[in-house]
C-alpha atoms as a PDB file:
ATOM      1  CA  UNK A   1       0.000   0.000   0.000  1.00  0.00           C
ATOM      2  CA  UNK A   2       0.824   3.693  -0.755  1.00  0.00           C
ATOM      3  CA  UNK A   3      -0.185   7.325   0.167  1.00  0.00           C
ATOM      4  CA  UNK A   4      -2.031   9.310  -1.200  1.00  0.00           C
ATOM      5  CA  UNK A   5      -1.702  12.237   0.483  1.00  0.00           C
ATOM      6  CA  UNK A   6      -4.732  14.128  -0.903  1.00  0.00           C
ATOM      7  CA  UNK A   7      -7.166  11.294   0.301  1.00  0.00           C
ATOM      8  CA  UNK A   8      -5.338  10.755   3.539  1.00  0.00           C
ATOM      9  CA  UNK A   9      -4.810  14.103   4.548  1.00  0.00           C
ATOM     10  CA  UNK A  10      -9.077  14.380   4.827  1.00  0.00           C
ATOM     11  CA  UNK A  11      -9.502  11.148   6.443  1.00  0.00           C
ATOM     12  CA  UNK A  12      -7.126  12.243   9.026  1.00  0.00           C
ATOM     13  CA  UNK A  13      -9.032  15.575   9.581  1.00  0.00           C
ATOM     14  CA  UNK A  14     -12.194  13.102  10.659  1.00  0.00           C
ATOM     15  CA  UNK A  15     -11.137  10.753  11.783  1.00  0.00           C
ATOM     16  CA  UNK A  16      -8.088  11.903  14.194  1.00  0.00           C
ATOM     17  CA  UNK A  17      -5.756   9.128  13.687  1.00  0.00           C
ATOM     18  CA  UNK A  18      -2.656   9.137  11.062  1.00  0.00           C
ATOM     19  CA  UNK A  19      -3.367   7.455   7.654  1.00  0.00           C
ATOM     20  CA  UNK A  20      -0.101   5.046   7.073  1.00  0.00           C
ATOM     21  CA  UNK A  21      -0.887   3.541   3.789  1.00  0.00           C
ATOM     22  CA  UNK A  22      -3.761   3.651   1.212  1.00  0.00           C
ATOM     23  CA  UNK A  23      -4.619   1.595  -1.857  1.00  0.00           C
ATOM     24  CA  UNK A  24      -6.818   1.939  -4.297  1.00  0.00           C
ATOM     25  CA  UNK A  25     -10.720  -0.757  -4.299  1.00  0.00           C
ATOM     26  CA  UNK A  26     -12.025  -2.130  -7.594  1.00  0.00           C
ATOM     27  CA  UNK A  27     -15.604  -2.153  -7.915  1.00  0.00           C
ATOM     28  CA  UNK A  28     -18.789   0.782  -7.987  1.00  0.00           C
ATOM     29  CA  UNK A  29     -19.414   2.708 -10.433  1.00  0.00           C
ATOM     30  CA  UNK A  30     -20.277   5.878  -8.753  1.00  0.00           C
ATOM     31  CA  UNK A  31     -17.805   6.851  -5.934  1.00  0.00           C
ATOM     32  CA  UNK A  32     -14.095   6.207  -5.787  1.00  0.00           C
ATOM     33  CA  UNK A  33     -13.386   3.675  -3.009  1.00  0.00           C
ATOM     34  CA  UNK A  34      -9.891   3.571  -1.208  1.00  0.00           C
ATOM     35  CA  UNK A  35      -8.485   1.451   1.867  1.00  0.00           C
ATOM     36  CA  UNK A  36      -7.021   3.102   4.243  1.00  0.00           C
ATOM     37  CA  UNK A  37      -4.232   1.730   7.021  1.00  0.00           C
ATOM     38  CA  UNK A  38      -4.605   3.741  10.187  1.00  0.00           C
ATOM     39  CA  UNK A  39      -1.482   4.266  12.637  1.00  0.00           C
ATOM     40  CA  UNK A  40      -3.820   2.842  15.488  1.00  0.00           C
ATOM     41  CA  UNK A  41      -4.133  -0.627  13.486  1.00  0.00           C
ATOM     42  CA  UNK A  42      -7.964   0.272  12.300  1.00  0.00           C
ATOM     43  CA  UNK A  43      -8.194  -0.768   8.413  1.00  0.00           C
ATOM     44  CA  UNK A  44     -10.962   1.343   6.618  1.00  0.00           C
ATOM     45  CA  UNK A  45     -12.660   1.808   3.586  1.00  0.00           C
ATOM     46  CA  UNK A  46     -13.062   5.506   2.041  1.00  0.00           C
ATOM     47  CA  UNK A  47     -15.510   6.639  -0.731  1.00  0.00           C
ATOM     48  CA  UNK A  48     -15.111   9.824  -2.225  1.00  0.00           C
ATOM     49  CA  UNK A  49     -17.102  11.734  -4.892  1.00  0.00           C
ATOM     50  CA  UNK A  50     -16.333  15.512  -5.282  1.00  0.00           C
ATOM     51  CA  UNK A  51     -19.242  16.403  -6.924  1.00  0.00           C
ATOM     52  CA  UNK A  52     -21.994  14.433  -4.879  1.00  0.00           C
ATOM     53  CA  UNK A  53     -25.291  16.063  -4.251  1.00  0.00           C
ATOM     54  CA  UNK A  54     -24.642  17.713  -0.474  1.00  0.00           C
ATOM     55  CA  UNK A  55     -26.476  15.124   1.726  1.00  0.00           C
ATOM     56  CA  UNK A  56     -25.466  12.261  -0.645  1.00  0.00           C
ATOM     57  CA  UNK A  57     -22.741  10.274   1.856  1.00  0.00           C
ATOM     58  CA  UNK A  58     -24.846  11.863   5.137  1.00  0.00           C
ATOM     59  CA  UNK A  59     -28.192   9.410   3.649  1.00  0.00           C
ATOM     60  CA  UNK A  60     -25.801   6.324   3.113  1.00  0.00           C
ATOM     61  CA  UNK A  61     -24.836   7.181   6.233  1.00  0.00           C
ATOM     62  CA  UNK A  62     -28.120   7.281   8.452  1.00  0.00           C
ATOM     63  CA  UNK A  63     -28.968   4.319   6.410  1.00  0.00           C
ATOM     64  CA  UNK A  64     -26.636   2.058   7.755  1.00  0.00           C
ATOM     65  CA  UNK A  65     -27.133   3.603  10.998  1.00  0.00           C
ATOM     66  CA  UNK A  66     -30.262   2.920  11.145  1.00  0.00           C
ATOM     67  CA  UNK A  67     -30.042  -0.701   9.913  1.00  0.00           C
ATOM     68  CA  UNK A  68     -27.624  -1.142  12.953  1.00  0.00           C
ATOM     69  CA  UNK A  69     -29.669  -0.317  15.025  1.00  0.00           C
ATOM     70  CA  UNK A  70     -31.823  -3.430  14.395  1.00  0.00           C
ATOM     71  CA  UNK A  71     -29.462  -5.688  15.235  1.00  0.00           C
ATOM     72  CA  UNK A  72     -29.809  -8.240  12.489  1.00  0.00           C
ATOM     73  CA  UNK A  73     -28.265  -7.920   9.485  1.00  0.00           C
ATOM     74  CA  UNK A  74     -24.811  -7.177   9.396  1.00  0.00           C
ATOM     75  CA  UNK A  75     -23.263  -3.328   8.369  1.00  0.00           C
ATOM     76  CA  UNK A  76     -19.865  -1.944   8.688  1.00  0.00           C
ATOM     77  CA  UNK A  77     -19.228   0.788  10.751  1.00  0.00           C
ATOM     78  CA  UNK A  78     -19.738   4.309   9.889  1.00  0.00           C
ATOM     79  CA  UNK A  79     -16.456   6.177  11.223  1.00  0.00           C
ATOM     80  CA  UNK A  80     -16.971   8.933   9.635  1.00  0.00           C
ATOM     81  CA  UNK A  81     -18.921  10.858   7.127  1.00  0.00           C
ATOM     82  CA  UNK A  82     -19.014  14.075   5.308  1.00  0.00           C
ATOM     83  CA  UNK A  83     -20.149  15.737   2.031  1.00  0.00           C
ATOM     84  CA  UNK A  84     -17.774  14.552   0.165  1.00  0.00           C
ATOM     85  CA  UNK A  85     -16.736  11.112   1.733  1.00  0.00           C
ATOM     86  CA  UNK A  86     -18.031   8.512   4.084  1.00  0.00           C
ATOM     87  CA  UNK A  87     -15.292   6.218   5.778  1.00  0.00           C
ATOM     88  CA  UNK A  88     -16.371   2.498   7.170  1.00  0.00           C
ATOM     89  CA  UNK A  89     -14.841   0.109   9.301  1.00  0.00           C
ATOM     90  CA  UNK A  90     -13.130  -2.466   6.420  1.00  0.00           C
ATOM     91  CA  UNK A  91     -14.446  -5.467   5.879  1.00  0.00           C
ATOM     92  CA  UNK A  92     -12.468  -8.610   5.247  1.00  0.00           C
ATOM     93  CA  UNK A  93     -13.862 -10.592   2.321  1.00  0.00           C
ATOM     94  CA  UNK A  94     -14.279 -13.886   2.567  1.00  0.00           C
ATOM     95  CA  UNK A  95     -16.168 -16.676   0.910  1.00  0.00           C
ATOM     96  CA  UNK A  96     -20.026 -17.344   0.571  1.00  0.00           C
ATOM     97  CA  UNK A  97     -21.143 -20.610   2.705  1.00  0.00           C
ATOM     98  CA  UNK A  98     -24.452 -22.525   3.662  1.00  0.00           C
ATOM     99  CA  UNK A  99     -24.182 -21.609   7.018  1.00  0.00           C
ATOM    100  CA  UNK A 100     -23.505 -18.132   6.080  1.00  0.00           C
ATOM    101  CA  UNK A 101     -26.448 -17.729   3.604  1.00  0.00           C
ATOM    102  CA  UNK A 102     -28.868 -18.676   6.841  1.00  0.00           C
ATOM    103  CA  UNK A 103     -27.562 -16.763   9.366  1.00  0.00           C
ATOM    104  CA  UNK A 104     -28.127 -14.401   6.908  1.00  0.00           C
ATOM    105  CA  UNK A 105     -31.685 -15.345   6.317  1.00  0.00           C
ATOM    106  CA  UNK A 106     -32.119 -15.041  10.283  1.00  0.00           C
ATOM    107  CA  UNK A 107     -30.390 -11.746  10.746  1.00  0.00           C
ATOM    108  CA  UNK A 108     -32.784  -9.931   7.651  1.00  0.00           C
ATOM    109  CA  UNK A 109     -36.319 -11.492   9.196  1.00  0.00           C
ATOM    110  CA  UNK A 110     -34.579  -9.794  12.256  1.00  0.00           C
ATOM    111  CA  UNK A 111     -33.636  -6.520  10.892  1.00  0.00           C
ATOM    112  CA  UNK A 112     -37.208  -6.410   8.979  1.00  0.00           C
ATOM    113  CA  UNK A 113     -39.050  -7.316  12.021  1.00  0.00           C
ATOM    114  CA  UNK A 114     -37.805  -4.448  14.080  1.00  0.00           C
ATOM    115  CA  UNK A 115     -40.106  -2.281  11.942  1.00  0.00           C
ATOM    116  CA  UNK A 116     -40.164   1.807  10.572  1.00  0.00           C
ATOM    117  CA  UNK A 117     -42.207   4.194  11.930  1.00  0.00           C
ATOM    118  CA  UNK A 118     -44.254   4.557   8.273  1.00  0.00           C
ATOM    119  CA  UNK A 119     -44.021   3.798   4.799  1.00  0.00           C
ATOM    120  CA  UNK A 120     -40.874   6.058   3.897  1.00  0.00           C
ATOM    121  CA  UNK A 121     -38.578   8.004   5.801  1.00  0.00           C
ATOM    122  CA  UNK A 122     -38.028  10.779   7.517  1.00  0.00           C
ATOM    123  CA  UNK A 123     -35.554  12.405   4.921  1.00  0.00           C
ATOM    124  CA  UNK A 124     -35.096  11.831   1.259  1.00  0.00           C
ATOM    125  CA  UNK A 125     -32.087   9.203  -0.153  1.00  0.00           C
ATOM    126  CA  UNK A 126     -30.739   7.933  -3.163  1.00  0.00           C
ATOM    127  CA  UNK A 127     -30.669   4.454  -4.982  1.00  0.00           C
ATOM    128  CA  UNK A 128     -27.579   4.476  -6.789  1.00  0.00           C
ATOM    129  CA  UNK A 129     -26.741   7.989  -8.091  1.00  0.00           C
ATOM    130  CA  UNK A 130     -31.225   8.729  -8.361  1.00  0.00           C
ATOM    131  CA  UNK A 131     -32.433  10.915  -5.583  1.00  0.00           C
ATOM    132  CA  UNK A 132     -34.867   8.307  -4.060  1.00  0.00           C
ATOM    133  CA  UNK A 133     -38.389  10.110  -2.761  1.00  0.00           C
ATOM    134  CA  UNK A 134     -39.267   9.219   1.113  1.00  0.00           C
ATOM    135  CA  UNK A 135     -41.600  10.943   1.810  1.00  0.00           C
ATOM    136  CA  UNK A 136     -44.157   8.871   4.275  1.00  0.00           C
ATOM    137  CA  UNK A 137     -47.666   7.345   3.057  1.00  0.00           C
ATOM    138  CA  UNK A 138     -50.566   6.158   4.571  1.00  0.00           C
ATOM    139  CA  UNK A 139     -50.646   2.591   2.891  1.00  0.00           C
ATOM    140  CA  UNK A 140     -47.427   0.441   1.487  1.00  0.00           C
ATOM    141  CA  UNK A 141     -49.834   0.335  -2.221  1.00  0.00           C
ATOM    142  CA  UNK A 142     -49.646   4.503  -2.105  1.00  0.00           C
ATOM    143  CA  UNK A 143     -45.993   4.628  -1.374  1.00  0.00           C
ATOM    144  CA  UNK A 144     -44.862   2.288  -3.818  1.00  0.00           C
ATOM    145  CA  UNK A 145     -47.067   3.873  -6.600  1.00  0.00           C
ATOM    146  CA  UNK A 146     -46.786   7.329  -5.785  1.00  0.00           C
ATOM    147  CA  UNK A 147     -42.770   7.231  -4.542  1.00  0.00           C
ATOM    148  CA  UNK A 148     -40.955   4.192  -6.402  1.00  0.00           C
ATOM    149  CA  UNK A 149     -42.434   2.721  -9.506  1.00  0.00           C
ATOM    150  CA  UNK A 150     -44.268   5.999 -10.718  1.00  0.00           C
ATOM    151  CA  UNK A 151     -41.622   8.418 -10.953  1.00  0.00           C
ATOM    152  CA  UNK A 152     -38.904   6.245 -12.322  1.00  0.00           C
ATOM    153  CA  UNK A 153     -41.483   5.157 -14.919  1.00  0.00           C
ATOM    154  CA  UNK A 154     -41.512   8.743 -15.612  1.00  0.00           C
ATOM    155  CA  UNK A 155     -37.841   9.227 -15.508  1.00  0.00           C
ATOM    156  CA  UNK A 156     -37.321   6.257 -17.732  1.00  0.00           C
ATOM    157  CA  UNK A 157     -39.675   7.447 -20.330  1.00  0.00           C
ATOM    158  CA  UNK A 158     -38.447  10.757 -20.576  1.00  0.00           C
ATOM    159  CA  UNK A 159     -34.864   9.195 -21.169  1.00  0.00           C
ATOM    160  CA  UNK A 160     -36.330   6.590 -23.867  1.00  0.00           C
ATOM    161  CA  UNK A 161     -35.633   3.763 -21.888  1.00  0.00           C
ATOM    162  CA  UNK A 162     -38.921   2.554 -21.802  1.00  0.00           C
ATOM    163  CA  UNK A 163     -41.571   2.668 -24.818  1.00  0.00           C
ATOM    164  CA  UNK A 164     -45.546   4.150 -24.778  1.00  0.00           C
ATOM    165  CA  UNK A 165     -46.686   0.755 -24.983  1.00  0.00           C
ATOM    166  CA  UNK A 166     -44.780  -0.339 -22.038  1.00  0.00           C
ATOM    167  CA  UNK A 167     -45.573   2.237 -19.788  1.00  0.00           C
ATOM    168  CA  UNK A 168     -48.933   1.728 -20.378  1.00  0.00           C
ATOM    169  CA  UNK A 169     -48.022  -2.549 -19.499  1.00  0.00           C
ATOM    170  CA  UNK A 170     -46.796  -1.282 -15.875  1.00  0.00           C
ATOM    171  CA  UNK A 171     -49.313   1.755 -14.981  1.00  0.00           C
ATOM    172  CA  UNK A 172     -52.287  -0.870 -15.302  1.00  0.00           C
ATOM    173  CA  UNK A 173     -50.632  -2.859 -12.283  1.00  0.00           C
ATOM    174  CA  UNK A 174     -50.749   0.495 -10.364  1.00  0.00           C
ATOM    175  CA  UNK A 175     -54.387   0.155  -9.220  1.00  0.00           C
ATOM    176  CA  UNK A 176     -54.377  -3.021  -8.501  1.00  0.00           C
ATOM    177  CA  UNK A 177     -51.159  -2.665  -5.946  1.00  0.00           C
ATOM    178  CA  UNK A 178     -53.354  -2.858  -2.770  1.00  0.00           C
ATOM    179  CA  UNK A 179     -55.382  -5.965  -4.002  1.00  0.00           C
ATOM    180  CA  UNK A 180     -52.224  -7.997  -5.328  1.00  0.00           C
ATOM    181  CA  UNK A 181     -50.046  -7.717  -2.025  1.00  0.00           C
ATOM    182  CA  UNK A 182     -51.133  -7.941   1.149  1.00  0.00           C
ATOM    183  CA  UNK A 183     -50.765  -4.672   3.435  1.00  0.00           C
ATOM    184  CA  UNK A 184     -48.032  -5.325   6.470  1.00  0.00           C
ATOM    185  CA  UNK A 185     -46.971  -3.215   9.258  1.00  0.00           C
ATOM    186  CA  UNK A 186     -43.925  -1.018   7.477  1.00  0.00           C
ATOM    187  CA  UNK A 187     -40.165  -3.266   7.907  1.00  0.00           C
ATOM    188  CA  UNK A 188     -37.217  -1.894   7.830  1.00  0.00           C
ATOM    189  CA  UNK A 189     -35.961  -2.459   4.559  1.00  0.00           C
ATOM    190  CA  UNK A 190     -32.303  -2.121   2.790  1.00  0.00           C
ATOM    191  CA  UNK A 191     -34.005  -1.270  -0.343  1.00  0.00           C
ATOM    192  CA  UNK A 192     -31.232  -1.679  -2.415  1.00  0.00           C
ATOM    193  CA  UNK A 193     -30.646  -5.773  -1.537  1.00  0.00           C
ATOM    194  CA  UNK A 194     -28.991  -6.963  -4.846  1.00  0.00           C
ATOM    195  CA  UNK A 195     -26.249  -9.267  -4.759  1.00  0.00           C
ATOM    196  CA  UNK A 196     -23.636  -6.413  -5.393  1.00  0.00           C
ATOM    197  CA  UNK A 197     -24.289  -5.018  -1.884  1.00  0.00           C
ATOM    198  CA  UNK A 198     -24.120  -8.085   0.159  1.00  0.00           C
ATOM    199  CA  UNK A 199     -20.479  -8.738   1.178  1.00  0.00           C
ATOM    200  CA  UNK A 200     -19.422 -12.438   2.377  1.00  0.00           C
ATOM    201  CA  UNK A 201     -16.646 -11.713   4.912  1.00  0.00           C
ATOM    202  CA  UNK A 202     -13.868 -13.496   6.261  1.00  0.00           C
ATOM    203  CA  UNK A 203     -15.516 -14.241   9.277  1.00  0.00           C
ATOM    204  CA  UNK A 204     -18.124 -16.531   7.856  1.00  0.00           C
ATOM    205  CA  UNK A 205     -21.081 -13.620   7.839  1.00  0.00           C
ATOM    206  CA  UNK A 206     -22.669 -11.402   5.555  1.00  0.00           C
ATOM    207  CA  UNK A 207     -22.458  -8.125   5.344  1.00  0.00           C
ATOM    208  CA  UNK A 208     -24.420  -5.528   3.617  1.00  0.00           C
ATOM    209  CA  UNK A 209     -23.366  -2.135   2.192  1.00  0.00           C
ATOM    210  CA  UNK A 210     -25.170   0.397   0.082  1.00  0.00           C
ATOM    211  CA  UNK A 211     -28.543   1.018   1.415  1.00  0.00           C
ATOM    212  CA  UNK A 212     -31.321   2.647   0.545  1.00  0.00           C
ATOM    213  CA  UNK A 213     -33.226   2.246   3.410  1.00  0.00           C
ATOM    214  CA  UNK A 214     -36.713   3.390   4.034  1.00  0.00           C
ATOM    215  CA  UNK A 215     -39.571   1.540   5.622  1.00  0.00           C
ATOM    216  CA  UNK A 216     -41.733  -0.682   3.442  1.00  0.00           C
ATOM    217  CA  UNK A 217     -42.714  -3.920   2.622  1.00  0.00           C
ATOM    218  CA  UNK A 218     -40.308  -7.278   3.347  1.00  0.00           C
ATOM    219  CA  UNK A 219     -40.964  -8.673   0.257  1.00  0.00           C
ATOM    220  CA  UNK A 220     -39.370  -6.041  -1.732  1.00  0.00           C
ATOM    221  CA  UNK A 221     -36.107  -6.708  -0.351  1.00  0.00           C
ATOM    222  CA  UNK A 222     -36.016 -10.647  -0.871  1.00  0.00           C
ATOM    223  CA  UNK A 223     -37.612  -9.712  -4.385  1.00  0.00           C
ATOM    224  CA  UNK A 224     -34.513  -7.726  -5.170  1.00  0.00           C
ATOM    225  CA  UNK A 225     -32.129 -10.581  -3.876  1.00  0.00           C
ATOM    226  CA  UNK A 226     -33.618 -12.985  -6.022  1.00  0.00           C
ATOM    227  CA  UNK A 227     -33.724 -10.592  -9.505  1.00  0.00           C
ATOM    228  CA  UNK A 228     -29.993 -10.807  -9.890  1.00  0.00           C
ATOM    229  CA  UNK A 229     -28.923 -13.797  -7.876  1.00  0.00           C
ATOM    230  CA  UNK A 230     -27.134 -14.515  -4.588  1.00  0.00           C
ATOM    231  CA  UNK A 231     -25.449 -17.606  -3.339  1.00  0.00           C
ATOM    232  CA  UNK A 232     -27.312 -19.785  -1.507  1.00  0.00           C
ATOM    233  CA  UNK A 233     -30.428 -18.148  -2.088  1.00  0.00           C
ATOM    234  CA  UNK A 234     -33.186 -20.503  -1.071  1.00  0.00           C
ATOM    235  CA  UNK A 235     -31.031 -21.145   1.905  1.00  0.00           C
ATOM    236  CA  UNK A 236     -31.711 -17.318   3.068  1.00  0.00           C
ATOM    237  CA  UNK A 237     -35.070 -17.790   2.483  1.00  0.00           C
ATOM    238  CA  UNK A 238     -35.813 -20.855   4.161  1.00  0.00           C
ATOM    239  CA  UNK A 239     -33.965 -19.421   7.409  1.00  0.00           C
ATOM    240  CA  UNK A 240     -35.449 -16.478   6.914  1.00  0.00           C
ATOM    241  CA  UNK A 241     -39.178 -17.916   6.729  1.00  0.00           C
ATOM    242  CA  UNK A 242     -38.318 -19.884  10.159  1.00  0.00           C
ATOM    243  CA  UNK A 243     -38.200 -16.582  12.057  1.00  0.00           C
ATOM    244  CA  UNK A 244     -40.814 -14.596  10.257  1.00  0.00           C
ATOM    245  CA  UNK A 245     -43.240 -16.869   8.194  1.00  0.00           C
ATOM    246  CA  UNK A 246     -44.459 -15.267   4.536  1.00  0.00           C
ATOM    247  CA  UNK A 247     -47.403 -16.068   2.813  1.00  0.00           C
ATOM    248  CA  UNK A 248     -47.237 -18.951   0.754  1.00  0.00           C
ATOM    249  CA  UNK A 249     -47.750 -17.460  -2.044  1.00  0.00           C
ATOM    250  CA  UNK A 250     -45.382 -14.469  -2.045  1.00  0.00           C
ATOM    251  CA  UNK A 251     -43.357 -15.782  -4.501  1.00  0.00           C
ATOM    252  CA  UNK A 252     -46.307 -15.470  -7.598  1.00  0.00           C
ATOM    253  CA  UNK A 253     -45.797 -11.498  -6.959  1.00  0.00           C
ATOM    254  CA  UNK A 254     -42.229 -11.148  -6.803  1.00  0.00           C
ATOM    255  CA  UNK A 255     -42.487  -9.526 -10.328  1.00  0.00           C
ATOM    256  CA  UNK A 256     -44.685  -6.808  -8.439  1.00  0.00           C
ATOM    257  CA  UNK A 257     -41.720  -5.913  -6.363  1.00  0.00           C
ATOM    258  CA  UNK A 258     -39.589  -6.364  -8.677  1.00  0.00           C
ATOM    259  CA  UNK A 259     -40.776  -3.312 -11.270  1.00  0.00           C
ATOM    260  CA  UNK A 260     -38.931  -0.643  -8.760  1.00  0.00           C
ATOM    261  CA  UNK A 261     -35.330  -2.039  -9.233  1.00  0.00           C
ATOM    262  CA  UNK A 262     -36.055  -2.573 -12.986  1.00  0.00           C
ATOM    263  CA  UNK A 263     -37.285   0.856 -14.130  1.00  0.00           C
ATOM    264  CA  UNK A 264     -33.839   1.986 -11.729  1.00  0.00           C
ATOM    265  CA  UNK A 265     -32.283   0.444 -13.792  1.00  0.00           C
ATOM    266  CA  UNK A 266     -34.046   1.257 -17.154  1.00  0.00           C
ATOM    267  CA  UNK A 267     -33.330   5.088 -15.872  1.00  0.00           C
ATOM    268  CA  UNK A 268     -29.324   4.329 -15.257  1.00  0.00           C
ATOM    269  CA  UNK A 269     -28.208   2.191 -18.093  1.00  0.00           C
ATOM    270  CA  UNK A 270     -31.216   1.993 -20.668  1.00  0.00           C
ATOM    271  CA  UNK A 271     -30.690  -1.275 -22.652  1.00  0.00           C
ATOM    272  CA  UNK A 272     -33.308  -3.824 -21.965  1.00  0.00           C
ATOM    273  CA  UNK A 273     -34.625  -3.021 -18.717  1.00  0.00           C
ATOM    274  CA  UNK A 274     -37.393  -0.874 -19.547  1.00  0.00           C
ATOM    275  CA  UNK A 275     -38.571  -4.206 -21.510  1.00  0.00           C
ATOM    276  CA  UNK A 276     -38.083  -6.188 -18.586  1.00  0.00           C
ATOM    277  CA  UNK A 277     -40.045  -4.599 -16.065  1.00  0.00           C
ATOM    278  CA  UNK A 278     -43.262  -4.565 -18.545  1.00  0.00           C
ATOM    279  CA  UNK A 279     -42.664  -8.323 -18.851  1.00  0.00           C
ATOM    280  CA  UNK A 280     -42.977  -7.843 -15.341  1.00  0.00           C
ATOM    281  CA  UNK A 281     -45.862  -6.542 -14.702  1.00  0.00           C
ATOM    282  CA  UNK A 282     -47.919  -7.862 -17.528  1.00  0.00           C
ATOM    283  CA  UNK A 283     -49.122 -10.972 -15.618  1.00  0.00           C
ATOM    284  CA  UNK A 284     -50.545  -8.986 -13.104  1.00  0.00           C
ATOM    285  CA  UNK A 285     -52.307  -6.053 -15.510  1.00  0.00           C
END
């Protein structure tokens, strides 16, 4: 590892402690992410992203704060944070196991279960580089019309990621939100749960990074683990079904769920998404 002095001159102004060696993290394609050596033998990870909105790093951070504070679900410690930067306690990778996959399963039906105050938030975030709407509703159908699959719809159309014909696919399934999934107290979601922000570390546990948290409902978050894969998969599930039973038939609606990280991702990198999210929805229009 080297120095950079620019980077480790600022994470010594918050965090206090001299910065003996950084090198540069692969991965993430919106901050720049660099691991820090500390003089008082803490190893840290530092992202950085001059331009971010001002509150960008400050969400991320009461995010993981506030999944913390559950007590389920693994996240690394917040150290610091500023607008510019947010610096976490490193974590060790490691590799994905059984056992792993259902502690995790335990640890998210925990983490879920120890609920949000509403549908929402009580400040706005961001899903990716997206400013993500929190603002609370009365019913989990309202929010997730009015604050997730709505506006990206929008947003997607306006950028030509999605066509007329397909928006029209997904805003049938709109009205029919409260009658296709059943209404839960709010959990206390990730919100971001793909397989990209779970980390398996070297000490046999998993690990999740990247939030964007909000309260809403649980089956969005093991929807979004299962649209892009995780090891071990129906492991999680099953553990996590032994401490908070679903509905058996949760799994026929995981496309409903499922339309909010699609159109995300119709908005951010076009291509085929928009497509996929109306092939989505279209069983339940």
């Amino acid at each position: 590892m080297t120095r950079l002095p620019l980077v480790a001159r600022r994470a010594e102004e918050l965090l206090g402690s001299a910065v003996v060696a950084t090198a540069p993290v692969a991965g993430g394609d919106i901050s720049t992410a660099t691991r820090l050596r500390l003089s008082n033998g803490t190893t840290a990870l530092m992202k950085t992203h001059p331009h971010a909105p001002p509150d960008f790093f400050e969400a991320e951070a009461a995010g993981l704060r506030w999944l913390a504070d559950a007590g389920g679900i693994q996240v690394p410690e917040v150290l610091a944070v500023d607008h510019e930067c947010l610096i976490l306690r490193w974590v060790e990778p490691g590799k994905n196991t059984a056992d792993g996959a259902a502690a995790f399963g335990r640890a998210l039906a925990t983490t879920h279960g120890a609920g949000a105050p509403s549908y929402g938030l009580d400040h706005e975030g961001y899903v990716g580089k997206l400013p993500l709407p929190n603002r609370a509703a009365d019913t989990w159908a309202e929010f997730y019309a009015v604050r997730r699959v709505l506006p990206y719809l929008k947003l997607a159309h306006d950028r030509g990621a999605v066509t007329d014909a397909e928006v029209a696919t997904i805003e049938r399934v709109v009205p029919r939100l409260a009658e296709l999934v059943p209404e839960e107290p709010p959990a206390r979601l990730h919100g971001d749960l793909w397989n990209g922000n779970v980390l398996w570390g070297l000490d046999g546990q998993a690990w999740v990074i990247d939030p964007a948290a909000h309260g809403g409902h649980r089956e969005s978050d093991l929807a979004m683990l299962s649209l892009f894969g995780l090891p071990h998969l129906p492991r999680v599930l099953e553990a996590y079904a032994e401490v908070a039973p679903l509905a058996d038939d949760w799994q026929d609606r995981v496309g409903v769920h499922q339309l909010f990280p699609l159109l995300v991702h119709a908005c951010l990198f076009g291509g085929g998404y928009g497509a996929r999210a109306a092939a989505a929805a279209k069983p339940f229009g």
